[in-house]
N, C-alpha and C. Protein backbone atom coordinates (compact mmCIF):
# COMPACT_ATOMS: atom_id res chain seq x y z
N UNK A 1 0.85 -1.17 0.00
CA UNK A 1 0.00 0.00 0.00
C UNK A 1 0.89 1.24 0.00
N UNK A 2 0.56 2.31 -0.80
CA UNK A 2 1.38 3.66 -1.12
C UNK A 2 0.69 4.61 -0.41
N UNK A 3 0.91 5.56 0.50
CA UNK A 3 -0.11 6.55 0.92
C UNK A 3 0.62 7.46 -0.01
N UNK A 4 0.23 9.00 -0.02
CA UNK A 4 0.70 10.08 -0.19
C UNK A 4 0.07 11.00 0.15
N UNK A 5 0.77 12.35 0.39
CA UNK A 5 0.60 13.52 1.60
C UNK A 5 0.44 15.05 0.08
N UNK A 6 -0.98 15.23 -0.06
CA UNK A 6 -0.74 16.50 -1.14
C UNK A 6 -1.58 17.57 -0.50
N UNK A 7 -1.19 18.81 -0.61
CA UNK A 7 -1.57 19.70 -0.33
C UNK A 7 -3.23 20.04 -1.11
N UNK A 8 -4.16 20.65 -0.13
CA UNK A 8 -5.76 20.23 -0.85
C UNK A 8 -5.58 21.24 -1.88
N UNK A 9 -4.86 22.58 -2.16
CA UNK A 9 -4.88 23.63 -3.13
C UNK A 9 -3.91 22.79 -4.37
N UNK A 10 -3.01 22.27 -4.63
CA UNK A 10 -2.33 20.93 -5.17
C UNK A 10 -3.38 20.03 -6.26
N UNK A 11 -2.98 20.32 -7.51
CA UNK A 11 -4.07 19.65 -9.00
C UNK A 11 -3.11 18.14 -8.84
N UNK A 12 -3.71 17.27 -8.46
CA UNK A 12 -3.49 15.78 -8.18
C UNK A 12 -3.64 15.25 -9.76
N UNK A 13 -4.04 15.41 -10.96
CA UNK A 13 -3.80 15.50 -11.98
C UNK A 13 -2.74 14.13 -12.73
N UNK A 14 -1.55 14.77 -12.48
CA UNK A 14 -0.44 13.77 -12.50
C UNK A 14 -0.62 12.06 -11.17
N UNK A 15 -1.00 12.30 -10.69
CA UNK A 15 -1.93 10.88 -10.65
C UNK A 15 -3.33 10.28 -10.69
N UNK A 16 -3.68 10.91 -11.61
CA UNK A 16 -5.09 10.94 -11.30
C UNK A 16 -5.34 9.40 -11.97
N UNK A 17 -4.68 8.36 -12.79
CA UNK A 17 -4.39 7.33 -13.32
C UNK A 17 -4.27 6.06 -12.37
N UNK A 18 -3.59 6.73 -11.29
CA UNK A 18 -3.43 5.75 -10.08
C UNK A 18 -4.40 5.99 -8.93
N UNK A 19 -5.20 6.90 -8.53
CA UNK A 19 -6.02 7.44 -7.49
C UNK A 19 -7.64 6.75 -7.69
N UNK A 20 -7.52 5.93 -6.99
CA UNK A 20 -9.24 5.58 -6.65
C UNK A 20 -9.49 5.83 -5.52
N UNK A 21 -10.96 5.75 -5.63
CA UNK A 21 -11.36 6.25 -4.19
C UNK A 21 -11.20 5.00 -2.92
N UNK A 22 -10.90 5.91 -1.98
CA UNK A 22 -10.35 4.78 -0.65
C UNK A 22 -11.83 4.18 -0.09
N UNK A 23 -12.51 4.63 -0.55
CA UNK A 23 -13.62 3.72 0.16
C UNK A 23 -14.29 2.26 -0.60
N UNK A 24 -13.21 2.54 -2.08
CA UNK A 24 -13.55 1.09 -2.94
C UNK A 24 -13.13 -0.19 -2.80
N UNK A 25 -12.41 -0.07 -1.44
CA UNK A 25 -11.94 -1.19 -1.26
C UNK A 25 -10.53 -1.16 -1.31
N UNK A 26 -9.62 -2.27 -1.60
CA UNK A 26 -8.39 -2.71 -1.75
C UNK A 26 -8.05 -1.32 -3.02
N UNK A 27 -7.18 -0.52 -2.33
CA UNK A 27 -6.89 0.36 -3.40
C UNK A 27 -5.29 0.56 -3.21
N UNK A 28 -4.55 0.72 -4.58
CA UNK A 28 -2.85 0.86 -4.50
C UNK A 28 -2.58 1.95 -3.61
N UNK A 29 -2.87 3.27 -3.99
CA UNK A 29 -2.72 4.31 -3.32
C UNK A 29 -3.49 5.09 -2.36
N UNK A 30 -3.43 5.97 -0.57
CA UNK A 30 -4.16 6.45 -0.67
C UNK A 30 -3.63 7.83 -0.52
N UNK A 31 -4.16 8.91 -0.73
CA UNK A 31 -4.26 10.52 -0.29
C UNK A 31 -4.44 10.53 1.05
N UNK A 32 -3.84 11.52 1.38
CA UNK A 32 -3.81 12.18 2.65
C UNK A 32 -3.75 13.66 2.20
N UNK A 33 -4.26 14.53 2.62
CA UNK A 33 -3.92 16.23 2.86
C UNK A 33 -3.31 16.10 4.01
N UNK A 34 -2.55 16.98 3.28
CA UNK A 34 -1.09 17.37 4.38
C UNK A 34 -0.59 18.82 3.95
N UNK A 35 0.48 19.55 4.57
CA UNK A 35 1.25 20.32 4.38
C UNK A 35 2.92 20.28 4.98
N UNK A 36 3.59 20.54 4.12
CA UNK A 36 4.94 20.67 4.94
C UNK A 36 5.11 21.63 5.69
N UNK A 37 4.34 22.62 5.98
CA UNK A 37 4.59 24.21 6.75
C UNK A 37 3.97 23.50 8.28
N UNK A 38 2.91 22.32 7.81
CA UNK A 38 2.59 21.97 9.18
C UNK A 38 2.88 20.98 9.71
N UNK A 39 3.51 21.41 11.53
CA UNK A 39 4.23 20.25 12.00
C UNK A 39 3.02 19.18 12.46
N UNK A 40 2.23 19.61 12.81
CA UNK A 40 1.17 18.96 13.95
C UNK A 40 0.55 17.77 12.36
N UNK A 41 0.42 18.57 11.85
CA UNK A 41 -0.38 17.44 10.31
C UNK A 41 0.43 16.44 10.24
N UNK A 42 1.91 17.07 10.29
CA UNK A 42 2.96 16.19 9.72
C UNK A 42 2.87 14.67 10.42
N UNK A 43 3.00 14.79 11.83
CA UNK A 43 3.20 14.27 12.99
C UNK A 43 1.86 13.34 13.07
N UNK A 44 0.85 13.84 13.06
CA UNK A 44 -0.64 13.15 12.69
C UNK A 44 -0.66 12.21 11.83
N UNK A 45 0.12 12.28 10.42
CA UNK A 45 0.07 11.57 9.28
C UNK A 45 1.02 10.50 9.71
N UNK A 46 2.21 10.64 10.02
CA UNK A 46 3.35 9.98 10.25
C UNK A 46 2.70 8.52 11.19
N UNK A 47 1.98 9.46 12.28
CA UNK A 47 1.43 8.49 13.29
C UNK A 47 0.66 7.21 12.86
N UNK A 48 -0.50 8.19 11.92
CA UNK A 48 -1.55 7.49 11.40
C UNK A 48 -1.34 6.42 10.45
N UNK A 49 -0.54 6.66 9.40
CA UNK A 49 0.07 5.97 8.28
C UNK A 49 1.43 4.79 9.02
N UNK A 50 2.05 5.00 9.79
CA UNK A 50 3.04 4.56 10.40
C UNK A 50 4.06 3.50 9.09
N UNK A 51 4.45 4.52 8.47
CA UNK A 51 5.59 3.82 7.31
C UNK A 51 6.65 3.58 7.05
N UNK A 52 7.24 2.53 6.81
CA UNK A 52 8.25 1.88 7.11
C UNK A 52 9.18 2.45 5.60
N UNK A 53 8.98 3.43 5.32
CA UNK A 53 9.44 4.17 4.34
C UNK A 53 8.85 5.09 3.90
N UNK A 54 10.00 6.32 3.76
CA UNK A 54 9.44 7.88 3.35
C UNK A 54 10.36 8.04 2.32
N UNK A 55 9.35 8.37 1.07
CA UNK A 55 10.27 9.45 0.04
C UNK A 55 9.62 10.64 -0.23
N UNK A 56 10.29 11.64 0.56
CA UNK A 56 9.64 13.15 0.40
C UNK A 56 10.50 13.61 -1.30
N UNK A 57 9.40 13.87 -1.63
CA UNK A 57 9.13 14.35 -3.27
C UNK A 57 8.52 16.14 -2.69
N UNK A 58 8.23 16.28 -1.98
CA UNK A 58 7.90 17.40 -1.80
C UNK A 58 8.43 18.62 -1.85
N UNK A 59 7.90 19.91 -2.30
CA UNK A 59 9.02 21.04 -2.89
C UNK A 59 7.59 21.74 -3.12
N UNK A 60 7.99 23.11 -2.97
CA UNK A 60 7.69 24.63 -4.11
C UNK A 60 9.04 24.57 -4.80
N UNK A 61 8.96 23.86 -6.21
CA UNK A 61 10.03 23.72 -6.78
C UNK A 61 10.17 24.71 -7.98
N UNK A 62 9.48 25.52 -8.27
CA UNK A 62 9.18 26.81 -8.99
C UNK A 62 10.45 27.83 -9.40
N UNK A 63 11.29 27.96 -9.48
CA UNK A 63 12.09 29.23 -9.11
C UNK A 63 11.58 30.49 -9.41
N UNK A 64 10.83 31.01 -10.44
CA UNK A 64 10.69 32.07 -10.53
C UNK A 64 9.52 32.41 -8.98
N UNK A 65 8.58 31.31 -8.50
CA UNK A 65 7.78 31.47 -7.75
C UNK A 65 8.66 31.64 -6.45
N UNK A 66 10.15 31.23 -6.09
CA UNK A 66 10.73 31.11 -5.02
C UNK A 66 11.16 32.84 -4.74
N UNK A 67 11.64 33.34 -5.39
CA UNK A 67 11.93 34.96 -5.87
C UNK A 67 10.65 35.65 -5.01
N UNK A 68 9.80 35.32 -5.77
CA UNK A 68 8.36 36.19 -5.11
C UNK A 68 7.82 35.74 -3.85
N UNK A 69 8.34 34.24 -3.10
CA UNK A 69 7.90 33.84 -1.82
C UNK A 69 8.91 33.25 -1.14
N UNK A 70 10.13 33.88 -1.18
CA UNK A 70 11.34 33.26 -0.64
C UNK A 70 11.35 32.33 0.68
N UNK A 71 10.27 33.16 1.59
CA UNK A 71 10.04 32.93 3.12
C UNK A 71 9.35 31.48 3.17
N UNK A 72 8.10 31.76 2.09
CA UNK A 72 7.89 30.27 2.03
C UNK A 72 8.40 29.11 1.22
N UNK A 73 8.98 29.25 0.79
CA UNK A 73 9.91 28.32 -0.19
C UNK A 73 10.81 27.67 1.10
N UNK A 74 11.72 28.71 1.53
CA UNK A 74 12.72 27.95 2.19
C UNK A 74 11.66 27.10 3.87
N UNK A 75 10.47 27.87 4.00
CA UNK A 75 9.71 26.97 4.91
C UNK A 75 9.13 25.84 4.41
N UNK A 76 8.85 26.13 3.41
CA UNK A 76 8.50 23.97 2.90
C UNK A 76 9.64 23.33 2.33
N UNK A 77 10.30 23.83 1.74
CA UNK A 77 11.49 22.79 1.00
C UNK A 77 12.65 22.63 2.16
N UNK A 78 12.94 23.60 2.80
CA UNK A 78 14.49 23.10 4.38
C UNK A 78 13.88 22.92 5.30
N UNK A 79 12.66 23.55 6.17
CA UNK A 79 12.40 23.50 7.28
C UNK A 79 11.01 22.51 7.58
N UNK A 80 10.69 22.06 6.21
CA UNK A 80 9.58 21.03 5.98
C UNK A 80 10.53 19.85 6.08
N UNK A 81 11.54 19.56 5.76
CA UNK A 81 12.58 18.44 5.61
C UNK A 81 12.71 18.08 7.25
N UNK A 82 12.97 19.12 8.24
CA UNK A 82 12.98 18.75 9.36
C UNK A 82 12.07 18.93 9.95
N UNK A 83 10.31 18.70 9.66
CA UNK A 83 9.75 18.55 10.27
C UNK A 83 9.26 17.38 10.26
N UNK A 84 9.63 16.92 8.97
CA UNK A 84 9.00 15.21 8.43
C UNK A 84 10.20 14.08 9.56
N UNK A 85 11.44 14.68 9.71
CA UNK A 85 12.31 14.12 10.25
C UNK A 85 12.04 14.10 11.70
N UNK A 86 11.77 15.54 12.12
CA UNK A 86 11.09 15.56 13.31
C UNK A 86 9.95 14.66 14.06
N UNK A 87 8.95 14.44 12.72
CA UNK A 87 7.91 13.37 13.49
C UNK A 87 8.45 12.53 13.37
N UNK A 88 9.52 11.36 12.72
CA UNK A 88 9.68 10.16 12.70
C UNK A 88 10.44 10.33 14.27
N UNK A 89 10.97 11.88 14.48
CA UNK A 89 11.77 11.37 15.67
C UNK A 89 11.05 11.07 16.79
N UNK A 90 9.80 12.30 17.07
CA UNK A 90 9.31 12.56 18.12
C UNK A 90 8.28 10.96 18.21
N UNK A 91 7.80 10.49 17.54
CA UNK A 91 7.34 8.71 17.16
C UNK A 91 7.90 8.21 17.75
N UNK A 92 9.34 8.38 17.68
CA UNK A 92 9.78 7.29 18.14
C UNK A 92 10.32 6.09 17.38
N UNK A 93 10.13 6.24 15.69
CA UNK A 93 9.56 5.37 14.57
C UNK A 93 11.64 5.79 13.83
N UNK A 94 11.92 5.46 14.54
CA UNK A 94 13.97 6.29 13.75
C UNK A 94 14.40 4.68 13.21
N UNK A 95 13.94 3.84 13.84
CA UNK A 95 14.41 2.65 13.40
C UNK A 95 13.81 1.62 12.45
N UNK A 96 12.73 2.42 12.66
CA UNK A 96 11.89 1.23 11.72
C UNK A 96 11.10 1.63 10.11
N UNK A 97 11.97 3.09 10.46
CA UNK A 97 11.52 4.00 9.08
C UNK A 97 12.73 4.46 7.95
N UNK A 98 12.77 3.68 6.63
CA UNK A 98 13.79 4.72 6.43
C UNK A 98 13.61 6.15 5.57
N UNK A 99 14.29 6.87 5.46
CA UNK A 99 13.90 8.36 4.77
C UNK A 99 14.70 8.62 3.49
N UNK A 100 13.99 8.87 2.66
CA UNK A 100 14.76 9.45 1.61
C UNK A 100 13.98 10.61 1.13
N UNK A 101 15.09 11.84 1.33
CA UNK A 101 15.31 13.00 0.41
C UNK A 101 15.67 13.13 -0.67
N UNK A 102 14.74 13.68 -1.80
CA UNK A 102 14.48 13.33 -3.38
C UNK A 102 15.32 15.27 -3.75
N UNK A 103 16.54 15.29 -4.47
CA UNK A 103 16.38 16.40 -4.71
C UNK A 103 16.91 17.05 -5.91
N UNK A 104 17.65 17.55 -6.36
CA UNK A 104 17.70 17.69 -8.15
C UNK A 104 19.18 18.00 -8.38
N UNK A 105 19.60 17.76 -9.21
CA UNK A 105 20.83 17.89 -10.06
C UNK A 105 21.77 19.84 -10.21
N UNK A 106 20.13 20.04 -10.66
CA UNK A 106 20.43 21.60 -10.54
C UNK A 106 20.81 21.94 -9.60
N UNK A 107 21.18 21.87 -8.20
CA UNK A 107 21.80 22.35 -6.81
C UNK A 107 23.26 22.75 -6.96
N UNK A 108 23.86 21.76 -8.20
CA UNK A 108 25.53 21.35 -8.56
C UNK A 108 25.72 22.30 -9.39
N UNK A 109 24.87 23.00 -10.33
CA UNK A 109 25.25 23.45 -11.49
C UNK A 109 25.50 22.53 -12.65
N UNK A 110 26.52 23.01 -13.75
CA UNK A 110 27.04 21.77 -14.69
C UNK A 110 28.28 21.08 -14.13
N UNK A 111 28.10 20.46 -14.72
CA UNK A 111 29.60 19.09 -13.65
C UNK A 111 30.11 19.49 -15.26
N UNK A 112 32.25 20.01 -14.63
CA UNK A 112 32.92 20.25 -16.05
C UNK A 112 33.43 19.31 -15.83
N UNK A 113 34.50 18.39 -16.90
CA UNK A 113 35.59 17.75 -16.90
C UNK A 113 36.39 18.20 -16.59
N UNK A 114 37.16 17.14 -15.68
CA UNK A 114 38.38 17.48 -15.07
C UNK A 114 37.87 18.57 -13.66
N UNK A 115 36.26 18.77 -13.31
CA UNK A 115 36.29 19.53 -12.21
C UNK A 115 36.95 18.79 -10.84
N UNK A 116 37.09 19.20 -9.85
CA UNK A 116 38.03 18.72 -8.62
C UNK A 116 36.43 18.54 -7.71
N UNK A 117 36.27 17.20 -7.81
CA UNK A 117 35.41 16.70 -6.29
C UNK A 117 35.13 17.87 -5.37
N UNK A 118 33.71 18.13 -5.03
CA UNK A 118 33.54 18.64 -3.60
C UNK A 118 33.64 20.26 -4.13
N UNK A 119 33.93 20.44 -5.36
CA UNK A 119 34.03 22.13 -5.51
C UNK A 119 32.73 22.72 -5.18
N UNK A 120 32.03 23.14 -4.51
CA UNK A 120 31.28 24.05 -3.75
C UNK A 120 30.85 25.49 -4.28
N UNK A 121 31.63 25.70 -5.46
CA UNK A 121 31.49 27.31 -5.74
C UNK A 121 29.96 27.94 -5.65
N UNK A 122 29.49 26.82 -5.77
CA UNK A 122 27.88 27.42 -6.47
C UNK A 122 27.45 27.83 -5.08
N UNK A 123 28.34 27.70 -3.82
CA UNK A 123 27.63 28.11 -2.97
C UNK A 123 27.11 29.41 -2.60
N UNK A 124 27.89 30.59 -3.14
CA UNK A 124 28.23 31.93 -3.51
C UNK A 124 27.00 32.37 -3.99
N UNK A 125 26.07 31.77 -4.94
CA UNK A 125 24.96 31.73 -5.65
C UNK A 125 23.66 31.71 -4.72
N UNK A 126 23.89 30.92 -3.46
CA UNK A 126 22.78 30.89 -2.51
C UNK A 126 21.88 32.00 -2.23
N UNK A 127 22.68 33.14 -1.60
CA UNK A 127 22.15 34.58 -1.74
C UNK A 127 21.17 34.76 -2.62
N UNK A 128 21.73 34.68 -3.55
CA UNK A 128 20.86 35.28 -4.98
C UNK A 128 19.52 34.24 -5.25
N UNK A 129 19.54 33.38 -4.94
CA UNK A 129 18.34 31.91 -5.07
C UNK A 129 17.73 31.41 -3.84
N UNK A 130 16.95 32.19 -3.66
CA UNK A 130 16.11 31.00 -2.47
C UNK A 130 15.68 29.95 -2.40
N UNK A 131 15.08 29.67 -3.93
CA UNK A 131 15.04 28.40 -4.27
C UNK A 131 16.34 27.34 -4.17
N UNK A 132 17.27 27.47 -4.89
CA UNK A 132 18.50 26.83 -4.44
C UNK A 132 18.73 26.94 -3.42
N UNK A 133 18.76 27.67 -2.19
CA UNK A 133 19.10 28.08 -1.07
C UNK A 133 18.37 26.84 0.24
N UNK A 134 16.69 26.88 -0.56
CA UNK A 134 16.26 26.14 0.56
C UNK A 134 15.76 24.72 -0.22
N UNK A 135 16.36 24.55 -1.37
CA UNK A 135 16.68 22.92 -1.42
C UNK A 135 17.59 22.19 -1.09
N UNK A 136 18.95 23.28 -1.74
CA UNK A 136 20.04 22.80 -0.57
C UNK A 136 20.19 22.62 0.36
N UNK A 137 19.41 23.27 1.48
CA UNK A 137 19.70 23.09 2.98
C UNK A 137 18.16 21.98 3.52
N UNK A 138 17.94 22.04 2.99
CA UNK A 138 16.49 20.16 2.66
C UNK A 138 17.12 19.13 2.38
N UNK A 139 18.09 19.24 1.72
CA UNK A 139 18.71 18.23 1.12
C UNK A 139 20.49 17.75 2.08
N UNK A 140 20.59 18.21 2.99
CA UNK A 140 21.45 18.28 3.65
C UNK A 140 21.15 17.34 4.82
């Protein structure tokens, strides 16, 4: 069984192929409304669902939208990361859950040949990107 956690303002769309209704019985997936801004939901869901695996796919992954809502960008994409982490902790559930953080390529920039491991430059760039700013530190 797959749950998943979407925000109710969120066009479910892109699964709408896999989504039946939970009251039909034996169904692959179910929905949950959730938010990453909220801890108490978070913590509720975590409880309720009790899953022995998390892959947060979750993001305002937008950039031009990150520019115009910086505050909330870096509150669902870094500080949503530790709240999902937070309920597995406050559960109690650290051992019997594992977590994976889903996050994108673009964080690196282009990878050159012959670049030297671990070069970091793009960190300089943070400032200027909130979006980069608070995927990177989600993804950490």
């Amino acid at each position: 069984m797959v749950s998943s956690v979407g925000r109710r303002r969120s066009t479910p769309a892109r699964i709408d192929h896999l989504y039946q209704d939970r009251h039909a019985g034996e169904v692959p997936l179910l929905l949950h409304y959730g938010d990453m801004t909220d801890s108490t939901n978070l913590i509720r869901l975590v409880q309720q669902i009790r899953p022995t695996e998390i892959y947060n796919l979750a993001a305002q992954s937008h950039v031009g939208v990150s520019f115009e809502s910086p505050e909330y960008t870096a509150n669902a994409d870094a500080i949503g990361v530790l709240r999902l982490l937070e309920a597995i902790r406050i559960l109690g559930m650290e051992k019997e859950t594992r977590f994976y953080q889903a996050s994108t390529s673009e964080l690196y920039g282009l990878v050159q040949e012959g670049a030297a491991a671990g070069n970091h430059s793009v960190l300089s760039a943070f400032t200027l990107w909130p979006w980069l700013s608070s995927t990177a530190t989600g993804s950490l």
